[in-house]
N, C-alpha and C. Protein backbone atom coordinates (compact mmCIF):
# COMPACT_ATOMS: atom_id res chain seq x y z
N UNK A 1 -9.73 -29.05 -32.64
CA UNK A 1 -10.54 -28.75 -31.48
C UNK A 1 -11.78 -27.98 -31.96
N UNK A 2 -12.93 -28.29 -31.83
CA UNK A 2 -14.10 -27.46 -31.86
C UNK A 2 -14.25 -26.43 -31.02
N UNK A 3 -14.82 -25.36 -31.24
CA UNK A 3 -15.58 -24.03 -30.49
C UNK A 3 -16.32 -24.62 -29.51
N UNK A 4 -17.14 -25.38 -29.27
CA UNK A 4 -17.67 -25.71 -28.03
C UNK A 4 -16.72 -26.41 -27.11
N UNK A 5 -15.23 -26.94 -27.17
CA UNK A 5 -14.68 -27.24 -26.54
C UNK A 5 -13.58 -26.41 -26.00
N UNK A 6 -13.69 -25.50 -26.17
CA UNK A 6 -12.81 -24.23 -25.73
C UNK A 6 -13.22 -24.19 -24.08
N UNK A 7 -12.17 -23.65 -23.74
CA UNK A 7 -12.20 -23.27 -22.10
C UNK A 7 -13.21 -21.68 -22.13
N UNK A 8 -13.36 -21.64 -20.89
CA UNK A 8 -14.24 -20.28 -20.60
C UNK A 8 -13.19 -19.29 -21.02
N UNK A 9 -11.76 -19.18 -20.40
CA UNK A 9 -10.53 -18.25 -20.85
C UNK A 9 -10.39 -18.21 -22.36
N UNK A 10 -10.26 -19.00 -22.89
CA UNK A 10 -9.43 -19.36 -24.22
C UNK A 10 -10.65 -18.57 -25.42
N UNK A 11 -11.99 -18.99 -25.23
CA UNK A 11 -13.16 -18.39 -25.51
C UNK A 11 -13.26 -16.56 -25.57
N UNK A 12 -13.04 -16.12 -24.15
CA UNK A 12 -12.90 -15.00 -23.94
C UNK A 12 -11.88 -14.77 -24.64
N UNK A 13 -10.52 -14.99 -24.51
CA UNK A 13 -9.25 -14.74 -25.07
C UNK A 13 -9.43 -14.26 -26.92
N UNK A 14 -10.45 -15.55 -27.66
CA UNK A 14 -10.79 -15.03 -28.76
C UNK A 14 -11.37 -14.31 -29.52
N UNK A 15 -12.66 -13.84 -28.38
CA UNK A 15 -13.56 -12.50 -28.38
C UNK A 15 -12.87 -11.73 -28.25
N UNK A 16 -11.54 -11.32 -27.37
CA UNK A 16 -10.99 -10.11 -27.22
C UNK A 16 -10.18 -9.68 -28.07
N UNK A 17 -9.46 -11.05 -29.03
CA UNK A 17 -8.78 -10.13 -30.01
C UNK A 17 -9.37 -10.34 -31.09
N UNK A 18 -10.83 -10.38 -31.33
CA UNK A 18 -11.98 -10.33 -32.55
C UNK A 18 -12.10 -9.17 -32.22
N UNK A 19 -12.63 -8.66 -31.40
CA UNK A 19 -12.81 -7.21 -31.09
C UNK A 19 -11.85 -6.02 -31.11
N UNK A 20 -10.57 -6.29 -31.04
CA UNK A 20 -9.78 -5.49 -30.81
C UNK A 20 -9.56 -5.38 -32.68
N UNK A 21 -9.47 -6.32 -33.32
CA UNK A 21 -9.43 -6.11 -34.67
C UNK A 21 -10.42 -5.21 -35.49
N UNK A 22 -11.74 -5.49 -34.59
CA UNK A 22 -13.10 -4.72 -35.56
C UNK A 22 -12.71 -3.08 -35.07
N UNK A 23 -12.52 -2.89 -33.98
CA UNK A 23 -11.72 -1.62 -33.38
C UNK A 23 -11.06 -0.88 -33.70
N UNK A 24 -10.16 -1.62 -34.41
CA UNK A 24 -8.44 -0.76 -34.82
C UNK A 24 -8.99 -0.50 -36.42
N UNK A 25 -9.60 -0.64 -37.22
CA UNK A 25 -10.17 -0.06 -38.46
C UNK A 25 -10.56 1.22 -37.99
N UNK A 26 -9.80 2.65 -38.27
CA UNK A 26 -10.84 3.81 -38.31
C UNK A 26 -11.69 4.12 -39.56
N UNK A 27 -12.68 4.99 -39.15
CA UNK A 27 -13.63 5.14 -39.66
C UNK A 27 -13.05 6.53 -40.72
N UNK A 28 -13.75 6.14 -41.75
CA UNK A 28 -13.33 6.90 -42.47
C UNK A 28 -13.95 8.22 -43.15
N UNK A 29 -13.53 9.13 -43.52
CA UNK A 29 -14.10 10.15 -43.72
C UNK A 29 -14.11 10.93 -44.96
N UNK A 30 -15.15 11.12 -46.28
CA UNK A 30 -15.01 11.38 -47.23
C UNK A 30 -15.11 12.89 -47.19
N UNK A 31 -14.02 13.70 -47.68
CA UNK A 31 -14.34 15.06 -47.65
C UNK A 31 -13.97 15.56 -49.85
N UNK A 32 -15.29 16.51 -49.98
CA UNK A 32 -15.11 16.64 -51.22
C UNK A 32 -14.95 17.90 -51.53
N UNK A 33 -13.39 18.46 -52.45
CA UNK A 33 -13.25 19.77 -52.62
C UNK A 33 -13.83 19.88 -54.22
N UNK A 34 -14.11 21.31 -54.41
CA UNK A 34 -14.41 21.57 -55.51
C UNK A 34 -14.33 23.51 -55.88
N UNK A 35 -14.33 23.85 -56.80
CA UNK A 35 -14.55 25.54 -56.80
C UNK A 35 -16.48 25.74 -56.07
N UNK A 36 -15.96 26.67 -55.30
CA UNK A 36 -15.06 26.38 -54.25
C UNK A 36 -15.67 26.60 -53.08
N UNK A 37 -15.59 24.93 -52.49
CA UNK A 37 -16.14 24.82 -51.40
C UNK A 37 -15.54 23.66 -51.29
N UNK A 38 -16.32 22.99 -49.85
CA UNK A 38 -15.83 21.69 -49.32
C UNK A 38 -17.22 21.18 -49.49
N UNK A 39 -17.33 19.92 -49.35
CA UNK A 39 -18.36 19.23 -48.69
C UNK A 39 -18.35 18.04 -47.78
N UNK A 40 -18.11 17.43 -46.73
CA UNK A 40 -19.30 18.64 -46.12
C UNK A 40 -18.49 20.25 -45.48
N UNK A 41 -18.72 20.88 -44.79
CA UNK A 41 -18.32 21.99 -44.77
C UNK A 41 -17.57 21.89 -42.98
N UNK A 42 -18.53 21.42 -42.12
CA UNK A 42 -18.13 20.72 -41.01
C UNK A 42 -18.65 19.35 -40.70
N UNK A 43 -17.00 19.49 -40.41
CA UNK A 43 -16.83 17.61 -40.06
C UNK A 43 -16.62 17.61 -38.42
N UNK A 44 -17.25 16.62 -37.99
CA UNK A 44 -17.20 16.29 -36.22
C UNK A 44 -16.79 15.26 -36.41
N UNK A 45 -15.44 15.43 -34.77
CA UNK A 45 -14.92 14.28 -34.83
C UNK A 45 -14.81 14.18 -33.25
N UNK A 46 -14.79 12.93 -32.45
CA UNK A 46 -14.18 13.28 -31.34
C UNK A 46 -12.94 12.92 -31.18
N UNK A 47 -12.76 13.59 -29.33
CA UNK A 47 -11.33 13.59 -28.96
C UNK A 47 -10.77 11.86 -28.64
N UNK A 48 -9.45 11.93 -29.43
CA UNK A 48 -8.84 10.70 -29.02
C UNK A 48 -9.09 9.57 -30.25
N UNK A 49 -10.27 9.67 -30.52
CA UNK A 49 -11.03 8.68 -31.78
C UNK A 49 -10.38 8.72 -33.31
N UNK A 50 -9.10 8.38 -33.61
CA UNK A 50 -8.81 8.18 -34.70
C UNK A 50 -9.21 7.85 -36.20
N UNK A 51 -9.49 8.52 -36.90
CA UNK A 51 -9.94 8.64 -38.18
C UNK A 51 -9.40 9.29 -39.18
N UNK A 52 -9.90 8.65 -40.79
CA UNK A 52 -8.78 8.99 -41.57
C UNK A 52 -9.29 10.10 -42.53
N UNK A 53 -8.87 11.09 -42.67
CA UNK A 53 -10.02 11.80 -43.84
C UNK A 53 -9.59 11.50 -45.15
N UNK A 54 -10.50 11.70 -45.89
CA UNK A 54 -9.98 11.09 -47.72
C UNK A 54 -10.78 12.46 -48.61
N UNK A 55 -9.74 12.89 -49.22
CA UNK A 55 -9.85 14.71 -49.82
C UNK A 55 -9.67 14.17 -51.01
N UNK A 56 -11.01 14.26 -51.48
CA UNK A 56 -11.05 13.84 -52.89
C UNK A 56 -11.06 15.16 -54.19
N UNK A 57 -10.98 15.81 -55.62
CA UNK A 57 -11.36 16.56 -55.82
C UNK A 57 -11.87 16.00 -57.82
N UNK A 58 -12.60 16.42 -58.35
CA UNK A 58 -12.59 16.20 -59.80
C UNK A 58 -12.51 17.51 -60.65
N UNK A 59 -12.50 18.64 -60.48
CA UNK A 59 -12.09 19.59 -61.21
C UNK A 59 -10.83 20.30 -61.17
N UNK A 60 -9.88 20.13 -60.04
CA UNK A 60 -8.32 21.14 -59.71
C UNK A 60 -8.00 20.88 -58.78
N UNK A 61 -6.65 21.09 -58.78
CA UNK A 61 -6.46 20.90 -57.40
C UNK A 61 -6.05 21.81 -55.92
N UNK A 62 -6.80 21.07 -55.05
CA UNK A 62 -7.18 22.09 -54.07
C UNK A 62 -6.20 21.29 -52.56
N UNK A 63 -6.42 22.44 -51.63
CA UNK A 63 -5.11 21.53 -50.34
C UNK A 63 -6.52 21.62 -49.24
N UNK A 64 -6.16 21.20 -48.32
CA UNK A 64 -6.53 21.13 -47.21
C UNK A 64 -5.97 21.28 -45.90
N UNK A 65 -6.15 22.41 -45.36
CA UNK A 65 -5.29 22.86 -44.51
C UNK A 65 -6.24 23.11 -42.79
N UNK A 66 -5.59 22.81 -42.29
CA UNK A 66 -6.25 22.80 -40.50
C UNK A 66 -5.07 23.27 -39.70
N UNK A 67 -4.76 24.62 -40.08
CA UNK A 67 -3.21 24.96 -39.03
C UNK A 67 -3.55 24.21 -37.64
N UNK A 68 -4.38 24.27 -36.85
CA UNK A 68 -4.42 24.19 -35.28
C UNK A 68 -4.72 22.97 -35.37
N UNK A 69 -4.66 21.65 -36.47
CA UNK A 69 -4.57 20.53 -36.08
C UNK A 69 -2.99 19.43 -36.64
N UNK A 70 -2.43 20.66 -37.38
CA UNK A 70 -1.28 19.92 -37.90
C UNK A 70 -1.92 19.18 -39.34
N UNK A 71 -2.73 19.75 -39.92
CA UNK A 71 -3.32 19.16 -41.43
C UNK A 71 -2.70 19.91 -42.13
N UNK A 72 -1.93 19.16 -43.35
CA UNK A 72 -1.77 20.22 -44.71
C UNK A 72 -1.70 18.85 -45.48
N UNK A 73 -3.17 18.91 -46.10
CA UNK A 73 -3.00 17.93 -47.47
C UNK A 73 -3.11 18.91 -49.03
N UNK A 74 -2.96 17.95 -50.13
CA UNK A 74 -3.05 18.25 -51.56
C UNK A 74 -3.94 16.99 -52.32
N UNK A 75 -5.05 17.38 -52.29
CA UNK A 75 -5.84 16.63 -53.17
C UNK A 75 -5.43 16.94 -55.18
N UNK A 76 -5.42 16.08 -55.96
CA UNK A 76 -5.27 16.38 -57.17
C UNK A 76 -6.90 15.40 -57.65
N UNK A 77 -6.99 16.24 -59.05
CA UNK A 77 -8.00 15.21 -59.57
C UNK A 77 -7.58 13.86 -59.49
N UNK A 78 -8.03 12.58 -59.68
CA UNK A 78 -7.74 11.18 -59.16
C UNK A 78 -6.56 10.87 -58.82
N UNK A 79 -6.41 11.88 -57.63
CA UNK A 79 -5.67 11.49 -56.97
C UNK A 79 -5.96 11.71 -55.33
N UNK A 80 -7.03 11.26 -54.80
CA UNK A 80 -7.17 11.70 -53.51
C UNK A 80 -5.99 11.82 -52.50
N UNK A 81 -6.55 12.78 -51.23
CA UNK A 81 -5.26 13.00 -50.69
C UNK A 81 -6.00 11.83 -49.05
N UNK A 82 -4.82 11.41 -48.28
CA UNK A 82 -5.51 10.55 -47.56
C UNK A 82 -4.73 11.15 -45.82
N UNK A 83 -5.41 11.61 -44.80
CA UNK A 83 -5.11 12.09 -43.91
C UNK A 83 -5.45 11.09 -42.35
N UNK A 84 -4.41 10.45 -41.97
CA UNK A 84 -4.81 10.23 -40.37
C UNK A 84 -4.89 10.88 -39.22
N UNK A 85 -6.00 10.96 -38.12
CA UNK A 85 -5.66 12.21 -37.28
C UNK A 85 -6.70 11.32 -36.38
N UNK A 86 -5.84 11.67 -35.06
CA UNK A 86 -6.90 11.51 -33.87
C UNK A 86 -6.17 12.71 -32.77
N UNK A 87 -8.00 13.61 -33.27
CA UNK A 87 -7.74 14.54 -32.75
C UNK A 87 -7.34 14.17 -30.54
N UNK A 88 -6.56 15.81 -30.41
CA UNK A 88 -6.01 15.65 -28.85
C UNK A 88 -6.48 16.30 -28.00
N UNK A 89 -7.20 17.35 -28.49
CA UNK A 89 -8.33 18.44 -27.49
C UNK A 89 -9.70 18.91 -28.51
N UNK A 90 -10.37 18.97 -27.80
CA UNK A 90 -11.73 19.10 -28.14
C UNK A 90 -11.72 20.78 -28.51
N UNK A 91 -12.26 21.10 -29.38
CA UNK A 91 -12.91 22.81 -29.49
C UNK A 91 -13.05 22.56 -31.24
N UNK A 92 -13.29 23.74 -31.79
CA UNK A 92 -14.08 23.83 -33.33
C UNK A 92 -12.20 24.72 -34.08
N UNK A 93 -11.88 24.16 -35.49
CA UNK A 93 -10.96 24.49 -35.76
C UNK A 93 -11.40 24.41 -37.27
N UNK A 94 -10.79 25.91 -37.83
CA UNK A 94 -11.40 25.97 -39.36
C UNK A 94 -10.00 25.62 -39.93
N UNK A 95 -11.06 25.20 -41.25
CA UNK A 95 -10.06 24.98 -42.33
C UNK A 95 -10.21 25.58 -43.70
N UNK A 96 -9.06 25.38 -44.34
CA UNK A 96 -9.66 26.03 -45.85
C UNK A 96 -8.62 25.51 -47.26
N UNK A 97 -9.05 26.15 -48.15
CA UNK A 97 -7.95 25.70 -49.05
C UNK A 97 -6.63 26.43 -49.21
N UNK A 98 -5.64 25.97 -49.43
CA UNK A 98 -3.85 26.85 -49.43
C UNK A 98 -3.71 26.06 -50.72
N UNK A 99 -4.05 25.63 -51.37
CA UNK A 99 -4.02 25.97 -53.14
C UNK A 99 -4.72 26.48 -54.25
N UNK A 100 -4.49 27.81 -53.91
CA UNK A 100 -5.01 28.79 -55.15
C UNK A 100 -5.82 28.38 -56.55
N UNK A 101 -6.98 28.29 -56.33
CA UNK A 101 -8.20 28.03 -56.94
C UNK A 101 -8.74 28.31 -57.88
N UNK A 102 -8.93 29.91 -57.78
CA UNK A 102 -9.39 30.69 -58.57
C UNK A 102 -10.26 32.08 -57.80
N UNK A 103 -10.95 32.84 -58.26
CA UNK A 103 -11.56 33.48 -57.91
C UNK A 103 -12.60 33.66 -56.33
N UNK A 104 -13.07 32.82 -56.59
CA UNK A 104 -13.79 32.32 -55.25
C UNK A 104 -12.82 31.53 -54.08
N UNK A 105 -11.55 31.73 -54.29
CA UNK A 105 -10.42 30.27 -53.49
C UNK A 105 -11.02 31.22 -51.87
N UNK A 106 -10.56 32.43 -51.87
CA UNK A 106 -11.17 32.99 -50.53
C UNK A 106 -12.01 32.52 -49.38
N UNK A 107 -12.86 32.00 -50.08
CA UNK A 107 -13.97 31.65 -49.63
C UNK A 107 -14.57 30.06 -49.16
N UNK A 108 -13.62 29.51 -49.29
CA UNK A 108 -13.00 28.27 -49.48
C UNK A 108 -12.98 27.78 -47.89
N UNK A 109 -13.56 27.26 -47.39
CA UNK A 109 -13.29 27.06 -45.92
C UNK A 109 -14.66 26.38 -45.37
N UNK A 110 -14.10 25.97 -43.78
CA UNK A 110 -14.90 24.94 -42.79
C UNK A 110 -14.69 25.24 -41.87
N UNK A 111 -15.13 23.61 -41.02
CA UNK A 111 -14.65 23.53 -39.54
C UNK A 111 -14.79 22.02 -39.07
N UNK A 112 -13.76 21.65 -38.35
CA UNK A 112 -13.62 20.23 -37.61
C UNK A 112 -14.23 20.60 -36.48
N UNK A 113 -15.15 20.00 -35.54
CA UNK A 113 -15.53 20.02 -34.45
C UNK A 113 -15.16 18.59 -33.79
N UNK A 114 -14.08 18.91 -32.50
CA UNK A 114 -13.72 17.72 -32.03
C UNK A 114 -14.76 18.22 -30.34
N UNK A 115 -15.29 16.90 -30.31
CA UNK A 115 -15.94 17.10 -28.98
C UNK A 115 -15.47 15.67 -28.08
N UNK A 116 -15.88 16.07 -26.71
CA UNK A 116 -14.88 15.28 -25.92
C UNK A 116 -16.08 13.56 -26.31
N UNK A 117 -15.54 12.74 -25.87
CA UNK A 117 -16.41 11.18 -26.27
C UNK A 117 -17.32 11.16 -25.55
């Protein structure tokens, strides 16, 4: 059967689950630890919108922690750490590192900003 011989339904029917496929891919999110910082430092995300973060590091390894979102990753050198989250309420929530760094690990920190869509 050719594409121009499709029904008006059957047509629609195939747009909708073309779309629903380009959809369900979240977007992904590169976050980079290092002594000691993050980059970027804040990440925005909105509410409901599923996305994956990817905690990469090349000198040690560092965690990634978001108590008030339920995050606790461990990035190692090539070994990124890979996080799914769609955030559930909107407001600004810091994060930081919970694997001991070095000297500067203190200082080590961010913020997710989930805002409503």
């Amino acid at each position: 059967m050719h594409l121009l011989q499709l029904t008006p339904l059957a047509l629609a029917s195939l747009t909708a689950i073309g779309m629903q496929s380009i959809d369900a891919a979240p977007e992904v999110i590169q976050i980079q630890a290092k002594c000691y910082q993050y980059s970027p430092r804040e990440i925005h995300l909105k509410k409901g919108v599923p996305v994956v973060l990817q905690i990469t590091t090349l000198d040690k390894t560092h965690g990634f922690y978001v108590p008030d979102m339920n995050i606790d990753a461990t990035a190692k050198p090539g070994k990124p750490a890979q996080v799914s989250v769609t955030p559930t309420k909107s407001g600004v929530f810091p994060f930081s590192c919970d694997v001991f760094c070095g000297e500067g690990h203190d200082g080590m920190e961010g913020k997710v900003v989930v805002t409503d869509k």
